[in-house]
N, C-alpha and C. Protein backbone atom coordinates (compact mmCIF):
# COMPACT_ATOMS: atom_id res chain seq x y z
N UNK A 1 0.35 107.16 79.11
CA UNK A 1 -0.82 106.30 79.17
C UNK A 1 -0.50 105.07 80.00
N UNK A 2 -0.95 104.60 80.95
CA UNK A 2 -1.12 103.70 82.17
C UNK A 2 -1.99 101.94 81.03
N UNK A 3 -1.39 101.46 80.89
CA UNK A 3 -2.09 99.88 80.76
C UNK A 3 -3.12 99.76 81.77
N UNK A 4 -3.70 98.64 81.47
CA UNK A 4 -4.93 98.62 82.12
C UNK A 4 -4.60 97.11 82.46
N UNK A 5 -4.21 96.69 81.06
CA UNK A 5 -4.08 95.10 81.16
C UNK A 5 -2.82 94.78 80.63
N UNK A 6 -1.73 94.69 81.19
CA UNK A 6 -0.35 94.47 80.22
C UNK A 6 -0.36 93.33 79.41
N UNK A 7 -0.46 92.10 80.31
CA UNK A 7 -0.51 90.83 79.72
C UNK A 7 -1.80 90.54 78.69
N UNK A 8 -2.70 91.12 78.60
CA UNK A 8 -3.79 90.99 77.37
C UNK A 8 -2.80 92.19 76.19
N UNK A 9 -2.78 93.36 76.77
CA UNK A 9 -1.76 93.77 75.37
C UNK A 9 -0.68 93.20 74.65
N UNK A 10 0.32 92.33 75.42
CA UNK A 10 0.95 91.59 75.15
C UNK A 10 0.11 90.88 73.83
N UNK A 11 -0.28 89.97 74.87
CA UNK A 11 -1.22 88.56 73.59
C UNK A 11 -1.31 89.15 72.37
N UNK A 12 -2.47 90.69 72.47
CA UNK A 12 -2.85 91.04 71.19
C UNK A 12 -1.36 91.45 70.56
N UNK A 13 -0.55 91.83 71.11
CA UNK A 13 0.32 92.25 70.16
C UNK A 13 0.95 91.07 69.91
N UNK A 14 0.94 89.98 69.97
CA UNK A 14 1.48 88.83 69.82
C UNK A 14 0.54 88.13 68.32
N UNK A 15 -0.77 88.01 68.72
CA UNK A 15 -1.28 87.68 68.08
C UNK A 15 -1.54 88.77 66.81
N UNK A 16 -1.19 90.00 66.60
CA UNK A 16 -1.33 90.96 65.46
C UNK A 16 0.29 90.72 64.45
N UNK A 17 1.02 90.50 64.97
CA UNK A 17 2.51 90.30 64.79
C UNK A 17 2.32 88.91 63.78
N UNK A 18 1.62 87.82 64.36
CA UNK A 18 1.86 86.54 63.95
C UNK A 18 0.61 86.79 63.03
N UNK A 19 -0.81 87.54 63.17
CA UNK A 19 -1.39 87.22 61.76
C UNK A 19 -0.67 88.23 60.94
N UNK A 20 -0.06 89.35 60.97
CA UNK A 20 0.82 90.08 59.44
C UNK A 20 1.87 89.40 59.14
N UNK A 21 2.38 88.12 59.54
CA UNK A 21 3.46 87.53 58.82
C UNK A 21 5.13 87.91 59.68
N UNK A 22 4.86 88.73 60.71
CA UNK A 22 6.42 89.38 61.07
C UNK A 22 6.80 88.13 62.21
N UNK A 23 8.18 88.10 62.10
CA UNK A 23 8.53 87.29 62.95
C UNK A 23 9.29 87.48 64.43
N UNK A 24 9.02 88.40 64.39
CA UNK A 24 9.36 88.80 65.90
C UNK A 24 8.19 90.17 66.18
N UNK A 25 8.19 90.39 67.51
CA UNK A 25 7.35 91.66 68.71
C UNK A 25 8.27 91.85 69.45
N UNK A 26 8.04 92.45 69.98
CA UNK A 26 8.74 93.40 71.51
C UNK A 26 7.49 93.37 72.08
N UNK A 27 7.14 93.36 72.84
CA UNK A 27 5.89 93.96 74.05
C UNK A 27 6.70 94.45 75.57
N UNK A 28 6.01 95.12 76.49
CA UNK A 28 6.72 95.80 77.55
C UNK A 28 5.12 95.99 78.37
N UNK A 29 5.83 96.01 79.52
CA UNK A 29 6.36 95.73 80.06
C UNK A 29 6.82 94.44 80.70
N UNK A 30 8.06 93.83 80.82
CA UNK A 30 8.30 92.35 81.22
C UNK A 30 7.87 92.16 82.64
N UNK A 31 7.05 91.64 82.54
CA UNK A 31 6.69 91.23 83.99
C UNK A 31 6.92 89.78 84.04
N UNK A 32 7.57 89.27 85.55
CA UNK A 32 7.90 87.95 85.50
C UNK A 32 6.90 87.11 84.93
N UNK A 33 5.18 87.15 84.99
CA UNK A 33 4.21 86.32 85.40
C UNK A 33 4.05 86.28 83.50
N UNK A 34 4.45 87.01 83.01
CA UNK A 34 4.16 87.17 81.76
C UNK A 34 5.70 86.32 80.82
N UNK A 35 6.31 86.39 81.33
CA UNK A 35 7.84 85.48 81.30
C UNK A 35 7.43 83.97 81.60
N UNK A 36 6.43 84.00 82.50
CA UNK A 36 6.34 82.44 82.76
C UNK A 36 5.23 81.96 81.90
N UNK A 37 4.47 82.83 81.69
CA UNK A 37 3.45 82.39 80.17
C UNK A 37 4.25 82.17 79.23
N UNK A 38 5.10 83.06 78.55
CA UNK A 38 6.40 82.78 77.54
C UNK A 38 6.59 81.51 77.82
N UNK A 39 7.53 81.05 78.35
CA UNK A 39 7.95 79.73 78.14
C UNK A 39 7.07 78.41 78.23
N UNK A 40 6.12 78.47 78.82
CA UNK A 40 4.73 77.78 78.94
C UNK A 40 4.98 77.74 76.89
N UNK A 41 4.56 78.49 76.20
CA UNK A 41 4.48 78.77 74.89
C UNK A 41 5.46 78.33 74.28
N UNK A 42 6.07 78.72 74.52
CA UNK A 42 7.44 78.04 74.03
C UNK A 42 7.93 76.42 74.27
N UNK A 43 7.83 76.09 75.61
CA UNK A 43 7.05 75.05 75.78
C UNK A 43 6.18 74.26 74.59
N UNK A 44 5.19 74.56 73.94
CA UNK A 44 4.64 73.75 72.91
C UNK A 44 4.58 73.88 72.06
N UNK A 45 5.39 74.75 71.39
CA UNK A 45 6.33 75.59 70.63
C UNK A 45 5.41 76.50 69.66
N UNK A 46 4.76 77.31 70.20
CA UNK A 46 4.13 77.88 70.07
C UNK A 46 4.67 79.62 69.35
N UNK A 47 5.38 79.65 70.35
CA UNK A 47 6.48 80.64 70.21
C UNK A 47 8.12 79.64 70.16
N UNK A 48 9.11 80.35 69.10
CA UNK A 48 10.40 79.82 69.10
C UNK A 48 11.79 80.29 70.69
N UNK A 49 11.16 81.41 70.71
CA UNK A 49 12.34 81.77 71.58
C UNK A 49 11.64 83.42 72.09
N UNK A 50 11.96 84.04 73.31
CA UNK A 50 12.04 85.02 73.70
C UNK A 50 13.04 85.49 74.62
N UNK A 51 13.52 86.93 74.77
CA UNK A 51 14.52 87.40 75.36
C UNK A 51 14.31 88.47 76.05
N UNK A 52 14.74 88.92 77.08
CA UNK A 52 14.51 90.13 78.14
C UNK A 52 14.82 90.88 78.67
N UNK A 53 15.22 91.90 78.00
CA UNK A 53 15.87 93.61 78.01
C UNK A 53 15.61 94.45 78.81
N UNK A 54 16.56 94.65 79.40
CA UNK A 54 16.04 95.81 80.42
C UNK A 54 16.73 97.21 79.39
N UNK A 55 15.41 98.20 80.03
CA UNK A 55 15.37 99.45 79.63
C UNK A 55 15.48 100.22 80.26
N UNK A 56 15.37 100.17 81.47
CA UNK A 56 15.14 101.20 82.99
C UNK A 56 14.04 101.75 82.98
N UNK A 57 12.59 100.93 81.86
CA UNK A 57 11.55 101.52 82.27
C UNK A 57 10.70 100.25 82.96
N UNK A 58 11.08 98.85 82.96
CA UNK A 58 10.35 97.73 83.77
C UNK A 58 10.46 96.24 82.37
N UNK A 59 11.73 97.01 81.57
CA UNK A 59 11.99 96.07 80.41
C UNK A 59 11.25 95.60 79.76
N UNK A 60 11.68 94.47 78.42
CA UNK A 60 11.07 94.79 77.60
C UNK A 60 11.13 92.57 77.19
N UNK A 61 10.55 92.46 76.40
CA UNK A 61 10.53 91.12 75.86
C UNK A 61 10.78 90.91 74.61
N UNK A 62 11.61 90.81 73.75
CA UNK A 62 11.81 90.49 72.43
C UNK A 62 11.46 88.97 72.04
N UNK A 63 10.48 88.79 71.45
CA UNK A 63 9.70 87.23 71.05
C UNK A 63 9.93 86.61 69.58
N UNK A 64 10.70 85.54 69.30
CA UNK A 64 10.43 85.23 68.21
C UNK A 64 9.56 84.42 68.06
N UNK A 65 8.43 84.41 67.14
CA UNK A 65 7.64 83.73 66.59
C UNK A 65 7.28 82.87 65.96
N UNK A 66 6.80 81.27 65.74
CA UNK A 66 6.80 80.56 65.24
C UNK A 66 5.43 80.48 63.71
N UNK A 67 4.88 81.66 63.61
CA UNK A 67 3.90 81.54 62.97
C UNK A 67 2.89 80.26 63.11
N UNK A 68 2.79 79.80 64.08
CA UNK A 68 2.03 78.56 64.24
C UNK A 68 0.84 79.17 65.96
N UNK A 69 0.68 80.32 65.66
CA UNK A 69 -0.40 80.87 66.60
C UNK A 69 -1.68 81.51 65.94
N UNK A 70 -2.42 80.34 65.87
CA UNK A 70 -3.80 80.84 65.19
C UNK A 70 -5.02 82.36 66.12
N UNK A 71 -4.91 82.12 67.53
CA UNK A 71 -5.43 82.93 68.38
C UNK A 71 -4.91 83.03 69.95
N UNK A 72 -4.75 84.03 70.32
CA UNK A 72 -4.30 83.50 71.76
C UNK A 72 -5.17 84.84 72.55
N UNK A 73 -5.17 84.78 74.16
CA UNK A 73 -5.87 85.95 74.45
C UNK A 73 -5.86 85.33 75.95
N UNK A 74 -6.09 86.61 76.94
CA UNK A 74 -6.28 86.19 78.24
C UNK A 74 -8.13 86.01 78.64
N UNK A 75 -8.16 85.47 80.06
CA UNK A 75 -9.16 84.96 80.16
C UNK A 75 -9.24 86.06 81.78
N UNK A 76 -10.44 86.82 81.58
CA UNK A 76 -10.40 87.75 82.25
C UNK A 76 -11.88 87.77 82.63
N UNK A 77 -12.47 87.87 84.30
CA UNK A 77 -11.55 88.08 85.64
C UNK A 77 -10.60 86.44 85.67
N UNK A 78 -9.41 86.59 86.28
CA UNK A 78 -8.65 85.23 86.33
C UNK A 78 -9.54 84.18 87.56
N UNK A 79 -10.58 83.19 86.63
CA UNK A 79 -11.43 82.25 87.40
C UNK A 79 -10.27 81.22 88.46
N UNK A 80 -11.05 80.74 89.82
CA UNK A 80 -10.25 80.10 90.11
C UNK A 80 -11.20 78.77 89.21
N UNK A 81 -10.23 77.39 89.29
CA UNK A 81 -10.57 76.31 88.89
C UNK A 81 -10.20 75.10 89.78
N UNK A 82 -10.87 74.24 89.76
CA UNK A 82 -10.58 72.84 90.40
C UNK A 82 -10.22 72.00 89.02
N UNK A 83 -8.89 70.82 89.02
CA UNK A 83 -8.52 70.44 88.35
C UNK A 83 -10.08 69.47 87.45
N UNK A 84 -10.79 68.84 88.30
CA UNK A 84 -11.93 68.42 88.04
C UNK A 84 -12.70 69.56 86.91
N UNK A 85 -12.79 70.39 86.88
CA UNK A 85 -12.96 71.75 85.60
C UNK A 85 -12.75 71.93 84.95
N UNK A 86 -11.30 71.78 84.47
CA UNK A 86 -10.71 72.37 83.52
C UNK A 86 -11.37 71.85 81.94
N UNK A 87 -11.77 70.28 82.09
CA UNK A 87 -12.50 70.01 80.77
C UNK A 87 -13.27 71.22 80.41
N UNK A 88 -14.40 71.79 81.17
CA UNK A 88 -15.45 72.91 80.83
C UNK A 88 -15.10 74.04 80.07
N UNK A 89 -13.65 74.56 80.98
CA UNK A 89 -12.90 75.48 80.37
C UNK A 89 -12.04 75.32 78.77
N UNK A 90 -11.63 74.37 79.09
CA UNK A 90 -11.48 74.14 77.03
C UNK A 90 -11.97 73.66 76.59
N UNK A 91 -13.60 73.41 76.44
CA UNK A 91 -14.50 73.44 75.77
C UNK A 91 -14.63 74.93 75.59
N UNK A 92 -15.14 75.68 76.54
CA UNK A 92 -14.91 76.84 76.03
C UNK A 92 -14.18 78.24 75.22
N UNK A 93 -12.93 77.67 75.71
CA UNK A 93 -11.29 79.01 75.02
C UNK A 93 -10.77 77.84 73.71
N UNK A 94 -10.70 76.61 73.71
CA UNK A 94 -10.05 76.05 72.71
C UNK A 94 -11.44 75.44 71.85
N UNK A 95 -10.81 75.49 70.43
CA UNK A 95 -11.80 74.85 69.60
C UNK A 95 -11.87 73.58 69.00
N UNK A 96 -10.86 72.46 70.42
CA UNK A 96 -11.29 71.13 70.32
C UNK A 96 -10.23 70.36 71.24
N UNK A 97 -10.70 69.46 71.05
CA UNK A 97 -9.74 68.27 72.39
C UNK A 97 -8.80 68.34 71.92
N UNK A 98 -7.47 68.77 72.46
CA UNK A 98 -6.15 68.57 71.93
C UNK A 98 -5.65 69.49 71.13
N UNK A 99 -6.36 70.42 70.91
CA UNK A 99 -5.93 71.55 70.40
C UNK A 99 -5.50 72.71 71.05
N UNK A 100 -4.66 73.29 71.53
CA UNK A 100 -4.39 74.33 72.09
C UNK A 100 -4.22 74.27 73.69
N UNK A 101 -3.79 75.39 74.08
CA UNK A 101 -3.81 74.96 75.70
C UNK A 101 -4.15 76.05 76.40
N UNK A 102 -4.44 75.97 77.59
CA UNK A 102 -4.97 76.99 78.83
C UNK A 102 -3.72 77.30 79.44
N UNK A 103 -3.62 78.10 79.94
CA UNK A 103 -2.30 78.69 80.85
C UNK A 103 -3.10 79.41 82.15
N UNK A 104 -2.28 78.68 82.94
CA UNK A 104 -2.74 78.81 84.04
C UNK A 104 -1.59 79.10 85.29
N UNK A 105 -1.77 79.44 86.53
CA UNK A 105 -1.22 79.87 87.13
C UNK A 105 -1.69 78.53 88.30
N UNK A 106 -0.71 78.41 89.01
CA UNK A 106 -1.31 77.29 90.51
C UNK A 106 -0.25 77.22 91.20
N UNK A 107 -0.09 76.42 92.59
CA UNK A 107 1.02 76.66 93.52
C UNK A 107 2.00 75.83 93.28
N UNK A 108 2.13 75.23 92.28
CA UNK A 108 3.30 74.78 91.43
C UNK A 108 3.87 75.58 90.10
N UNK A 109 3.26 76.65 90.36
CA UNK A 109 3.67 77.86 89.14
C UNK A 109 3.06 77.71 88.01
N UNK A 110 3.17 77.96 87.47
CA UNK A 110 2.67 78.54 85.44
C UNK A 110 2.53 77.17 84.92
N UNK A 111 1.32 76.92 84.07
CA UNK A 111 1.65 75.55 83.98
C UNK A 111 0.14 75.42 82.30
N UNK A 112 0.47 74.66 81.89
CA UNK A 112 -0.75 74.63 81.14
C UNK A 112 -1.66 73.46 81.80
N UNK A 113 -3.03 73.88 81.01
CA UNK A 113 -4.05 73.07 81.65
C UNK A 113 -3.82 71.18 81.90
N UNK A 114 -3.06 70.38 80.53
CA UNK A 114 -2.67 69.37 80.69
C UNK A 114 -1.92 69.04 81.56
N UNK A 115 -0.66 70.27 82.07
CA UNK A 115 0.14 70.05 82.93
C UNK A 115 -0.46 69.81 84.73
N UNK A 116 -1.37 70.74 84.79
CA UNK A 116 -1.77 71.60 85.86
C UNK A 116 -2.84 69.87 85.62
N UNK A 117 -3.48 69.24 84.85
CA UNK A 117 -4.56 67.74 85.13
C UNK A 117 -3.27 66.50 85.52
N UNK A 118 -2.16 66.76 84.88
CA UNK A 118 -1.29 65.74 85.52
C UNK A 118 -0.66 65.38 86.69
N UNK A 119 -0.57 66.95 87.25
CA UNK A 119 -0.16 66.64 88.67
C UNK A 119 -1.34 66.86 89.66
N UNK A 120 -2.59 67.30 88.87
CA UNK A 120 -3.80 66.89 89.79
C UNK A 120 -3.99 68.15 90.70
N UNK A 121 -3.68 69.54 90.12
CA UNK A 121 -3.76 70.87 90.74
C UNK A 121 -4.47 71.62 90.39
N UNK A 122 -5.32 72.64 90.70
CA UNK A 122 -5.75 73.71 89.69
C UNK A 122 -5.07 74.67 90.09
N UNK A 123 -5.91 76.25 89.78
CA UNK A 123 -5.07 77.75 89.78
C UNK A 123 -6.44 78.16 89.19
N UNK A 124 -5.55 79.68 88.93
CA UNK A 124 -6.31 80.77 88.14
C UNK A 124 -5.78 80.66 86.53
N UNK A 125 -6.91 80.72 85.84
CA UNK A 125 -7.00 80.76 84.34
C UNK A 125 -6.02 82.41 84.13
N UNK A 126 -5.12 82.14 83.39
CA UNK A 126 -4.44 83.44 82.74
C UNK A 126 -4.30 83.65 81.54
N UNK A 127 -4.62 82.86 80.17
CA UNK A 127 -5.28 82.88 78.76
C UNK A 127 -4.89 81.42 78.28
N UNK A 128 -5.21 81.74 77.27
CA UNK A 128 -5.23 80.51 76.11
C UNK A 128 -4.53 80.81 75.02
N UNK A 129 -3.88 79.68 73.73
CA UNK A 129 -3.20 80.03 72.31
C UNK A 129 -4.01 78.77 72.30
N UNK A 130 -3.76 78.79 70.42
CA UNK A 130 -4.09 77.79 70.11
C UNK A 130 -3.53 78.02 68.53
């Protein structure tokens, strides 16, 4: 069976993991862009730690979990945004000022939405936690 969406399977399996209580996932395939969401997360400690196994099938991600992920999910088709925007957008994916963050992609790399308003850049939306 062929994925359709790796990085949205990811999330959900991220987010199914953290509402049954387990403290770690695996998800696969590791793709860098999905490595740089990881630490973005980890980053606001969202997630505690993740690690990256190769299998010889395109490896794998072992995640530990902080149980402190109420919802997370990608934001699909990936919108572009002007930093001037991004308020609109978490009004929409987060359920309040300061709560949660956007992950985003821009030509300063992976970045969350606060990050991506501080240095005054936008990108493409690639999901949200919160």
């Amino acid at each position: 069976m062929t994925k359709q969406n790796p990085i949205a399977d990811a999330m959900s399996a991220i987010k199914n993991a953290g509402d049954t209580g387990k403290l770690a996932v695996t998800v696969e395939p590791a793709s860098r862009l999905f490595g740089d969401m990881l630490k973005v997360m980890q980053e606001y400690g969202y997630i505690s730690g993740f690690e990256k196994v190769e299998d010889g099938r395109g490896g794998q991600y072992m995640i530990s979990l902080t149980g402190g992920i109420n919802k997370c999910g990608v934001i699909t088709p990936r919108f572009s945004v002007k930093v001037e925007d991004l308020e609109s957008w978490e009004t929409r994916y987060l359920p309040g000022k300061g709560f949660g963050i956007i992950i985003l992609t821009t030509s300063k790399g992976v970045m969350s939405h606060e990050q991506a308003r501080k240095l005054g850049v936008g990108g493409e939306l690639l999901g949200y936690v919160f």
